[in-house]
Protein backbone atom coordinates (compact mmCIF):
# COMPACT_ATOMS: atom_id res chain seq x y z
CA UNK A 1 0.00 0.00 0.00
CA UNK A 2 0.95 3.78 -0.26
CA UNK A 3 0.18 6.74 2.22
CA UNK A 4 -0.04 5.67 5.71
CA UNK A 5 -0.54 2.41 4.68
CA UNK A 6 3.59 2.35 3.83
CA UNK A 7 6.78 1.28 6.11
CA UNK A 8 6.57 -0.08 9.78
CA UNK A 9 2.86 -1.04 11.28
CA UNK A 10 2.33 -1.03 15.19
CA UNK A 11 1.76 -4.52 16.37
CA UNK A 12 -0.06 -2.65 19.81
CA UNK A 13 -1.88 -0.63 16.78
CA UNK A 14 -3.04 -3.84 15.01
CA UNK A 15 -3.46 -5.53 18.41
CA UNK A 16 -6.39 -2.80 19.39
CA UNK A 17 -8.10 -2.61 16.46
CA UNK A 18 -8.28 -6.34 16.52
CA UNK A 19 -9.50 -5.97 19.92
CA UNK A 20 -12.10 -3.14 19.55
CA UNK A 21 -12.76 -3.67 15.59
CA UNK A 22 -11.64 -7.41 14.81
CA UNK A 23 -15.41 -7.75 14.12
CA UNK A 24 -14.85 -5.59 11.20
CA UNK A 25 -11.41 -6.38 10.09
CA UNK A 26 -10.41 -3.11 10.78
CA UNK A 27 -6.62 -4.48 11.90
CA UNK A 28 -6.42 -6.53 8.90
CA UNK A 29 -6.67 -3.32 6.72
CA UNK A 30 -4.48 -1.58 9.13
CA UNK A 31 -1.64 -4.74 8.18
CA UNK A 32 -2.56 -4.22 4.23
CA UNK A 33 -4.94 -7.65 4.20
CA UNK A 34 -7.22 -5.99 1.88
CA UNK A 35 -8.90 -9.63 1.23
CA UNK A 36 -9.01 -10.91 4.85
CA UNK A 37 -10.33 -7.27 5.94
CA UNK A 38 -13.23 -7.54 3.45
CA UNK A 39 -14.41 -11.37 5.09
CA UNK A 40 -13.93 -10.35 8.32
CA UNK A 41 -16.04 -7.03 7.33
CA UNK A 42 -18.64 -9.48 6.18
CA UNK A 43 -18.86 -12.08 8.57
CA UNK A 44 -19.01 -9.44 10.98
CA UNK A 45 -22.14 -7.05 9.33
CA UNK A 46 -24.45 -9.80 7.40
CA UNK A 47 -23.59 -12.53 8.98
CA UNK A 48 -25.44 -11.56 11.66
CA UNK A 49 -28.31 -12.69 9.26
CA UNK A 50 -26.80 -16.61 9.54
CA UNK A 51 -28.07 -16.74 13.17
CA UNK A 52 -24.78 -14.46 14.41
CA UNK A 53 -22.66 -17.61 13.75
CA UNK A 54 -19.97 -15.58 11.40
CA UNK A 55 -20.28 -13.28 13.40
CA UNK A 56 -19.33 -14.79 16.31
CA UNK A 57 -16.22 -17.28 14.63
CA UNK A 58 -15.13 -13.64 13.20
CA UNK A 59 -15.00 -12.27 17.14
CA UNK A 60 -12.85 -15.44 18.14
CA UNK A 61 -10.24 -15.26 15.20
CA UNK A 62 -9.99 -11.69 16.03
CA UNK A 63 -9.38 -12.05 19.60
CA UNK A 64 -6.96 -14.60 18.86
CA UNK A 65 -5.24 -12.34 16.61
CA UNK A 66 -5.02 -9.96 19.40
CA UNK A 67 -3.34 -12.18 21.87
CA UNK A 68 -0.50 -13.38 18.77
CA UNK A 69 -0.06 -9.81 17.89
CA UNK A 70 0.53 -8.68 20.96
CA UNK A 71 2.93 -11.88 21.71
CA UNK A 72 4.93 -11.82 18.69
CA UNK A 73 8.63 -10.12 19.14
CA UNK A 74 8.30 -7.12 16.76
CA UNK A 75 10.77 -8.17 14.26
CA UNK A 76 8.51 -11.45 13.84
CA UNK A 77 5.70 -9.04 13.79
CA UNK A 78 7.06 -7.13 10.86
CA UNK A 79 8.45 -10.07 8.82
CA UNK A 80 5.27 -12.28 9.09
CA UNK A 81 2.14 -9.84 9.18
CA UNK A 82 3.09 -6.66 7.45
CA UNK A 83 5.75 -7.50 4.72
CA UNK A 84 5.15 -11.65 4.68
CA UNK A 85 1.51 -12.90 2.94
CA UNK A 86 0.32 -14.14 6.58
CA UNK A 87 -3.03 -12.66 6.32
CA UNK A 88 -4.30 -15.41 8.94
CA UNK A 89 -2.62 -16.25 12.46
């Protein structure tokens, strides 16, 4: 990506918004996961339709995501979630 989107992300950044907006995939356009941000987004509006099941699944990954991201040395960080393909975990 370009603008703010460029150089070094904040894993506490990405660690919040996965937090407060994982529902949303806010963090995962934050890292540059323009797919991943989109089914998150998804899951996390409609699929509230599907009897909140996406929904909910969506809340888990994100939480988990929260807990690696905040985990992961920052180097690791870097290399696997904001320059590597590791859209996921």
């Amino acid at each position: 990506g370009t603008g703010f989107m460029a150089g070094e992300k904040s894993k506490v950044v990405a660690a919040l918004l996965a937090f407060f907006l994982g529902m949303f995939g806010v963090h995962k356009f934050y890292l540059g996961k323009t797919t991943a941000g989109i089914i998150m987004l998804v899951c996390g509006t409609i699929g509230w339709l599907l009897l909140a099941i996406p929904p909910m699944i969506i809340g888990v990954i994100a939480f988990v995501e929260f807990i690696i991201y905040l985990i992961t040395p920052d180097e690791d960080f870097q290399r696997k979630y904001v320059e590597g393909d590791k859209a996921w975990f």
